[in-house]
Protein backbone atom coordinates (compact mmCIF):
# COMPACT_ATOMS: atom_id res chain seq x y z
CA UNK A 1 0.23 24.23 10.29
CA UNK A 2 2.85 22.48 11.54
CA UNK A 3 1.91 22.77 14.97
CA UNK A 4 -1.78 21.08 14.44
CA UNK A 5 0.36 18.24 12.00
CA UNK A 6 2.90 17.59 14.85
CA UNK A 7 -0.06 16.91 17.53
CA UNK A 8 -0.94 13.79 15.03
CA UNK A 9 1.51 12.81 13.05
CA UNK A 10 4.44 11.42 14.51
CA UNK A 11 6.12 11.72 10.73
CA UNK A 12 6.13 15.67 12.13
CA UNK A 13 8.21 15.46 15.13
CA UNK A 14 11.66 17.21 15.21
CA UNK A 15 13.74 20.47 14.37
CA UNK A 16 13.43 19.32 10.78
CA UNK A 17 10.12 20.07 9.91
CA UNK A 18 10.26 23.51 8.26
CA UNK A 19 12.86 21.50 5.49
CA UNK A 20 10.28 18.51 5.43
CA UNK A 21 7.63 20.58 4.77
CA UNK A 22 9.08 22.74 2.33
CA UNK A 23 10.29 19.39 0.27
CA UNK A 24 7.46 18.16 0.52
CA UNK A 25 4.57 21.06 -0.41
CA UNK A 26 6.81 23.34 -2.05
CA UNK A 27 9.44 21.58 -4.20
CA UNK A 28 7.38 18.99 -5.29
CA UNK A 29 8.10 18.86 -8.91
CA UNK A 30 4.45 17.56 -9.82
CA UNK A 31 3.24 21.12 -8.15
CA UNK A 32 2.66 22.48 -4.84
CA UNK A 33 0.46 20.91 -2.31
CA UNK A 34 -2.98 21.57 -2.48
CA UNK A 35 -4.13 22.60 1.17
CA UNK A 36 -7.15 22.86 3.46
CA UNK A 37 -7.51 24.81 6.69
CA UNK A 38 -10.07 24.72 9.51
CA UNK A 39 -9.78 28.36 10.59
CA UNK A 40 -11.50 29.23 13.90
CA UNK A 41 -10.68 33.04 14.42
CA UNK A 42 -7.25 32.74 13.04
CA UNK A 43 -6.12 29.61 14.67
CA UNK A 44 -6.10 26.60 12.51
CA UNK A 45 -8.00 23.64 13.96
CA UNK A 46 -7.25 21.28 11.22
CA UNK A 47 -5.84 20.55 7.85
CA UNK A 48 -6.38 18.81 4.66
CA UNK A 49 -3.54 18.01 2.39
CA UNK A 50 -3.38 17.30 -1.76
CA UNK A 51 -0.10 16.37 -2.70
CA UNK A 52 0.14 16.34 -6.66
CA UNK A 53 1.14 13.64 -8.57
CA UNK A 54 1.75 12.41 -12.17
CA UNK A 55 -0.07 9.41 -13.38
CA UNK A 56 0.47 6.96 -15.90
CA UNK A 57 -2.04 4.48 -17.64
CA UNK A 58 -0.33 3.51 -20.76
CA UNK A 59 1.34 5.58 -22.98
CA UNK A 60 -0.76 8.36 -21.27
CA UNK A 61 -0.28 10.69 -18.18
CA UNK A 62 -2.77 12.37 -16.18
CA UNK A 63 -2.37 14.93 -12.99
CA UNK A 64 -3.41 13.66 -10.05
CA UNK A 65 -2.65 13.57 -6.25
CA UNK A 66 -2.06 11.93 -2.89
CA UNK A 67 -4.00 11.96 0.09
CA UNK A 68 -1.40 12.81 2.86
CA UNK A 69 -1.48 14.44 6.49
CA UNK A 70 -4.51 14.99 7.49
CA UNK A 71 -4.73 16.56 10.92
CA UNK A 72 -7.28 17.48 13.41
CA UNK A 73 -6.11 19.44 16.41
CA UNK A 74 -7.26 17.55 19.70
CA UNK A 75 -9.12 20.50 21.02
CA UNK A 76 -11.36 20.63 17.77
CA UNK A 77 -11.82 16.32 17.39
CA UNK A 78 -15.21 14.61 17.96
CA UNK A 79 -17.24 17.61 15.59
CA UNK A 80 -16.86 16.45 11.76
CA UNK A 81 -14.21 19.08 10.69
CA UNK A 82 -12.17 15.80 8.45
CA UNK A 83 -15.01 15.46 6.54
CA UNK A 84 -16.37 19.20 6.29
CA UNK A 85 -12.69 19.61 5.26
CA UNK A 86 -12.42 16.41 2.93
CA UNK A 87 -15.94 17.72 1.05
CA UNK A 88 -14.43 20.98 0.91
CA UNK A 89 -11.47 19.44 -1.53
CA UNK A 90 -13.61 17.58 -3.37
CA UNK A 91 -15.80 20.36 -4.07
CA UNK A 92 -13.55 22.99 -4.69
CA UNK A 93 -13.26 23.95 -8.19
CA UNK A 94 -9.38 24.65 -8.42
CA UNK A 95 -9.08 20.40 -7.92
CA UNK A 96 -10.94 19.80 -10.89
CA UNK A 97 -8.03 19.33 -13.22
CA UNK A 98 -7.20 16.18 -10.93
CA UNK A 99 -8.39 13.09 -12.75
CA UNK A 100 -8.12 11.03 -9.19
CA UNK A 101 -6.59 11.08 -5.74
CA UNK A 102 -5.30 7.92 -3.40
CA UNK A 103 -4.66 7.51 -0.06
CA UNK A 104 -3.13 4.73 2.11
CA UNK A 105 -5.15 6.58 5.51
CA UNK A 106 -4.69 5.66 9.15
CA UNK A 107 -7.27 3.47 10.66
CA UNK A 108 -9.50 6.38 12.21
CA UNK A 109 -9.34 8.25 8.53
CA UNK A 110 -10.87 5.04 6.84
CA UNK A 111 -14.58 5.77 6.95
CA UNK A 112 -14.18 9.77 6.85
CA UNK A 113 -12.40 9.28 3.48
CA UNK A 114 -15.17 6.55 2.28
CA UNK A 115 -17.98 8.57 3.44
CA UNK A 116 -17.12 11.67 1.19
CA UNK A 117 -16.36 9.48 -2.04
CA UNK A 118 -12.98 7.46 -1.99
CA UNK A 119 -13.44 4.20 -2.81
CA UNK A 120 -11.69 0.67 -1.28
CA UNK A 121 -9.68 -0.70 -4.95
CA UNK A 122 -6.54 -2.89 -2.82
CA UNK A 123 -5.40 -4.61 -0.36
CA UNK A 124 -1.58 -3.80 -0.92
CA UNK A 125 0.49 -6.94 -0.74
CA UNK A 126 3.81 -7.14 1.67
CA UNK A 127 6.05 -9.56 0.43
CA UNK A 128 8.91 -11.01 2.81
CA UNK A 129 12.23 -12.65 2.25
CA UNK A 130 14.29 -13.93 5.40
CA UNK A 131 18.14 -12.54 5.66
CA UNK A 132 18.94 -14.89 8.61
CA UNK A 133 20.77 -17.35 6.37
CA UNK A 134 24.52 -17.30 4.77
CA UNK A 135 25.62 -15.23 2.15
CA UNK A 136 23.70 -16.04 -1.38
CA UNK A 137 25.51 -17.67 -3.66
CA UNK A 138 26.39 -15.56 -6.84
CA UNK A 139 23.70 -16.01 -10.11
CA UNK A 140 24.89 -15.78 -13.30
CA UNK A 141 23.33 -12.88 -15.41
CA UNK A 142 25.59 -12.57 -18.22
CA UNK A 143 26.07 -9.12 -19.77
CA UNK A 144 24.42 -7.51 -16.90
CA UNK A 145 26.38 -5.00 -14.96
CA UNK A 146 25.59 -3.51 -11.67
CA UNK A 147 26.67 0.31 -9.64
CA UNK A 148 25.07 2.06 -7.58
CA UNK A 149 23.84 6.23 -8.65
CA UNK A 150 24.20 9.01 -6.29
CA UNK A 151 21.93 11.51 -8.89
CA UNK A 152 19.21 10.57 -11.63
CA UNK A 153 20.32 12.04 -14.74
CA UNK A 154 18.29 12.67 -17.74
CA UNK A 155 18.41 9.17 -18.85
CA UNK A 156 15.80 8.35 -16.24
CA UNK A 157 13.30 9.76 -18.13
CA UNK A 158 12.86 6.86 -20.08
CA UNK A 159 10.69 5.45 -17.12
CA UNK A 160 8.52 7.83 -17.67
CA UNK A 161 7.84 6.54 -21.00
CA UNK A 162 6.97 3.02 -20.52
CA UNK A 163 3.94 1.84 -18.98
CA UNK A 164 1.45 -0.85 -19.19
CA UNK A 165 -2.09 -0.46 -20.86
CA UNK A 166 -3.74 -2.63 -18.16
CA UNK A 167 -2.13 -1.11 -15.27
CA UNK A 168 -1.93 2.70 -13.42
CA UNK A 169 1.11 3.13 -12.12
CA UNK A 170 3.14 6.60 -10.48
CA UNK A 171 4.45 8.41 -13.33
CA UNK A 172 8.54 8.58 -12.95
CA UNK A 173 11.15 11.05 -14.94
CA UNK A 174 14.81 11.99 -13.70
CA UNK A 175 13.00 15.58 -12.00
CA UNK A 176 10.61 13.25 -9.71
CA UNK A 177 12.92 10.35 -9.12
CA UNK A 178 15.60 13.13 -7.74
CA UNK A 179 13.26 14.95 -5.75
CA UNK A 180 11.68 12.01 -4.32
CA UNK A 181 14.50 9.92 -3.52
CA UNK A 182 17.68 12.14 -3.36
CA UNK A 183 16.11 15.07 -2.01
CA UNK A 184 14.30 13.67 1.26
CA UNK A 185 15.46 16.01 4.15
CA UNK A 186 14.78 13.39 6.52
CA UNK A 187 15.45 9.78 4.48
CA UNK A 188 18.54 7.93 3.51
CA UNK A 189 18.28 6.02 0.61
CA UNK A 190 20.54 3.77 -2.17
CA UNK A 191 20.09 3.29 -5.67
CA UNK A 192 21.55 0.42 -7.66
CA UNK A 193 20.96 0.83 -11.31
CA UNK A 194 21.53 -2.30 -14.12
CA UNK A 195 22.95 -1.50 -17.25
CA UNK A 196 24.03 -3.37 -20.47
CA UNK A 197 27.11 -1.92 -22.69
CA UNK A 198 26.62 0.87 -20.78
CA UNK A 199 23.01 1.46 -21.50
CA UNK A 200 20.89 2.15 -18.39
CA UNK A 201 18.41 -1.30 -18.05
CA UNK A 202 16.67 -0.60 -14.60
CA UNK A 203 17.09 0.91 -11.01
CA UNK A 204 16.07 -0.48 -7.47
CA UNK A 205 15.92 2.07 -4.82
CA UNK A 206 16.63 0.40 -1.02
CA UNK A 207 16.65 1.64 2.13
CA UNK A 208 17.36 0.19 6.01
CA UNK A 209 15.26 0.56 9.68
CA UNK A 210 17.58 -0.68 11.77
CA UNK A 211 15.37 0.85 15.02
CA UNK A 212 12.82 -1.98 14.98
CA UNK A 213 13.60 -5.29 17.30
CA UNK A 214 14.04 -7.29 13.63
CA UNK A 215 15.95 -4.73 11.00
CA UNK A 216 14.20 -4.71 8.07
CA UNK A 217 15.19 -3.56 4.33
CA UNK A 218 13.33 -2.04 2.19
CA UNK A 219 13.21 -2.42 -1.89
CA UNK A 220 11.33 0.62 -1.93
CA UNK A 221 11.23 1.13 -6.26
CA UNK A 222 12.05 -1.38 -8.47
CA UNK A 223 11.42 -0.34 -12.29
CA UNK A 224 13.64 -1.78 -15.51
CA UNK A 225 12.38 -0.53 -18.86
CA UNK A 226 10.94 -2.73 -21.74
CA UNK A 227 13.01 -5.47 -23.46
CA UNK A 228 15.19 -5.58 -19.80
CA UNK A 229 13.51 -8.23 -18.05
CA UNK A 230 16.59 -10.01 -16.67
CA UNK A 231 17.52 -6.43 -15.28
CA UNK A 232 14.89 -7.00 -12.32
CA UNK A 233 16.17 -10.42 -11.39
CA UNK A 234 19.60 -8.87 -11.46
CA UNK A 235 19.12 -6.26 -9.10
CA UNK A 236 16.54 -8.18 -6.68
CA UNK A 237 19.64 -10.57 -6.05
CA UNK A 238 22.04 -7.51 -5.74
CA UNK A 239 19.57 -5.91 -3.34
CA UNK A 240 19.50 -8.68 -1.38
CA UNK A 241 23.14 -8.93 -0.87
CA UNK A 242 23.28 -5.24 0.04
CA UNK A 243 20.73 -5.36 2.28
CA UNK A 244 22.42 -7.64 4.26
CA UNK A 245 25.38 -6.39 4.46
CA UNK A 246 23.64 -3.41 6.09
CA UNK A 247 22.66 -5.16 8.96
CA UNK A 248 19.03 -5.96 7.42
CA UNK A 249 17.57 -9.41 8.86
CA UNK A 250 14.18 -9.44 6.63
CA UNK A 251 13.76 -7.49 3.15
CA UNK A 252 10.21 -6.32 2.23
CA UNK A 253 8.58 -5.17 -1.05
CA UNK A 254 5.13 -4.93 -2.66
CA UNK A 255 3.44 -7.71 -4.75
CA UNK A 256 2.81 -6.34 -7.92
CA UNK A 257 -0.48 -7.79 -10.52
CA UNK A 258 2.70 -8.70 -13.30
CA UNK A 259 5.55 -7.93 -14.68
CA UNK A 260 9.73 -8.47 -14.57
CA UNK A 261 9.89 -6.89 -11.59
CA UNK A 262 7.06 -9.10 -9.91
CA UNK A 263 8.89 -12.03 -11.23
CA UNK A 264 12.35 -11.08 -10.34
CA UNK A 265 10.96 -10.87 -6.59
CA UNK A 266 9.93 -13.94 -6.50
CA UNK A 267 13.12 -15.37 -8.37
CA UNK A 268 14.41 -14.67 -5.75
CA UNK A 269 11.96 -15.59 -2.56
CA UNK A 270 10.44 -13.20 -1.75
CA UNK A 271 6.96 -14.02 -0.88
CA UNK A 272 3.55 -13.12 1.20
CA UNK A 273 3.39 -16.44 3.11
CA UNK A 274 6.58 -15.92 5.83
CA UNK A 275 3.44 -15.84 8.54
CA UNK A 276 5.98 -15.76 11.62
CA UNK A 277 7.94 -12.94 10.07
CA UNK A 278 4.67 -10.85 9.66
CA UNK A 279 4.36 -11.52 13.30
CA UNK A 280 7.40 -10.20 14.47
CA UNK A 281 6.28 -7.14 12.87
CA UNK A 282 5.52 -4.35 14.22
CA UNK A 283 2.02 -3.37 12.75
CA UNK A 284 2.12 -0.48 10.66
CA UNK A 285 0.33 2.97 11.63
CA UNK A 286 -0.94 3.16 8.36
CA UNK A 287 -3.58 0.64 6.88
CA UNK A 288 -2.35 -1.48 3.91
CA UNK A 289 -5.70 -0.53 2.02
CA UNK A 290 -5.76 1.74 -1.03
CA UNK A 291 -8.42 4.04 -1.31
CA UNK A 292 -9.16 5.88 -4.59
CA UNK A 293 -11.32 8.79 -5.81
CA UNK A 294 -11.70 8.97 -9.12
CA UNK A 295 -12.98 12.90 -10.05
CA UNK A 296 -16.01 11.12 -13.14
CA UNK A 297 -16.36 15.03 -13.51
CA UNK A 298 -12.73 15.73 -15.16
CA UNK A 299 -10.17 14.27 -16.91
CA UNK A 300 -10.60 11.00 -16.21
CA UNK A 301 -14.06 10.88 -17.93
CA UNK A 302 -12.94 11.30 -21.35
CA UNK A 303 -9.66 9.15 -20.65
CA UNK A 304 -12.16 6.42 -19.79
CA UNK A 305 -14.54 6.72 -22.56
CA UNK A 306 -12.18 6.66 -25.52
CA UNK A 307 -10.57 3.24 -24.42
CA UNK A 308 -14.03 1.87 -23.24
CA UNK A 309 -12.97 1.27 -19.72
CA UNK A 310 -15.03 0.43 -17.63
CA UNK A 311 -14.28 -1.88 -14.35
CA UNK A 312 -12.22 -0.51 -11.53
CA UNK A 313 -8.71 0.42 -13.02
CA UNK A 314 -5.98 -1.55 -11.65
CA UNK A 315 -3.05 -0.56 -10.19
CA UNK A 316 0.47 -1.30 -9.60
CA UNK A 317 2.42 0.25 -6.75
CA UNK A 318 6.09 0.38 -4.48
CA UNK A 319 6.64 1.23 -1.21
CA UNK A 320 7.91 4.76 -2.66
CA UNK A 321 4.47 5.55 -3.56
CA UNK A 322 3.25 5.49 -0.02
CA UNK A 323 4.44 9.42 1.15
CA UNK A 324 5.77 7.63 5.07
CA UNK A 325 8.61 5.25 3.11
């Protein structure tokens, strides 16, 4: 498997795989990855991957998954096997207890994805915010306290009790937070976490690419709970400073439909419109377009009908939800 993945993805290359793909498929705390084979006498041609995921809409959570690493050996590209494998996941009956899958594919696995059912729902947003300048001057937030967490204890679970009714969001508790951002074989990343008399307020996880020409920072989560809203202000402005001091010459973060944590972004300037920063930017291998399948045949269909829903759900999403950040 491996083998076929490396020959595609360059997320694959190194002596670390066997670790990054046993984090990945086999730790996952949501479940283990649900995979698809092209088998051609014992060698495997090509793969299709399911990579389980919690969902929230509400106060209500829901299994579902994410599209990721989907891989076609070269010898065995040009003869459908992405979407004979890709109709073989949707119409397997073991996936049927998945209300919906996403997927943020790679150009060439657009239309093989939209031809066996996922559907276009966003454009994802990148918001900018320069670093070139001097050091920020220093906002008042008063009561507010800032530190940063090597571990997220059990009072992280309290994200994964607050959600919006309007909005579907990645369901997050301490077990998913620690395997997603603590655990990474391969990733470094830094939590700062808000608090207020010593009760936890919010958490913005951050992380630095100093390899491109222009280093970039990342504010890869950003989450404070209910009744916190000065929390994401708070630690946007403390991100920014950190960032910076690691060598970071542009931060980056996803627009959001509402919230704190959209306004405490733009509090502090970050915005879509830096046009000449986008430019300097490398383009990224995978497209900034959200595709969706929603399964109408499970879960989802009786989530839908007893709240009467009925346009395309919306959703809210971070960097961390895309599987290559």
């Amino acid at each position: 498997m491996i083998s076929v993945l490396r020959e595609s993805i360059d997320d694959w290359q190194g002596d670390w795989a066997d670790a990054y793909w046993e984090w990945k498929f086999e730790r996952n705390p949501r479940g283990p990855g649900r995979i698809w084979v092209g088998d051609d006498g014992g060698r495997i041609a090509g793969c299709y991957i399911w990579n389980p995921v919690r969902i929230r809409w509400g106060d209500t959570t829901f299994l579902g998954a994410q599209s990721v690493d989907a891989a076609v050996h070269p010898d065995y590209r040009g003869r459908g096997l992405f979407t004979d494998l890709a109709r073989t996941a949707m119409e397997d009956d073991a996936t049927g207890e998945l209300a919906l899958v996403y997927a943020f594919p790679v150009e060439a696995a657009v239309r093989g994805q939209v031809r066996v059912g996922f559907k276009p729902r966003l454009t994802v947003s990148s918001l900018h915010r320069p670093l070139l300048s001097g050091v920020m001057r220093r906002q008042r937030f008063h009561g507010l306290d800032v530190d940063t967490a090597t571990s997220f204890d059990s009072r992280f679970d309290a994200f994964s009790q607050s959600g919006r009714d309007s909005e579907l969001t990645v369901a997050r508790d301490a077990e998913y937070l620690q395997w997603r951002y603590c655990e990474h074989p391969t990733r470094g990343y830094e939590t700062l976490v808000c608090e207020r008399d010593g009760a936890l307020c919010g958490y913005c996880v951050l992380s630095v690419d100093t390899t491109e020409r222009l280093a970039r920072g990342y504010v890869v989560d950003l989450q404070v709970l209910p009744d916190s809203d000065p929390a994401a202000a708070f630690l946007v402005f403390h991100a920014l400073r950190r960032l910076r001091s690691r060598g970071a010459r542009v931060a980056i973060s996803w627009a959001r439909p509402a919230g704190p944590e959209q306004k405490g972004l733009a509090a502090l300037g970050f915005s879509p419109r830096y046009q000449s920063i986008q430019r300097r930017l490398r383009r990224a291998r995978y497209m900034s377009q959200l595709l969706v399948f929603e399964n109408q045949a499970g879960p989802l269909r009786e989530l839908l009908a007893s709240r009467g829903a009925t346009d395309p759900l919306r959703w809210s999403l971070v960097p961390g939800d895309h599987d290559s950040m």
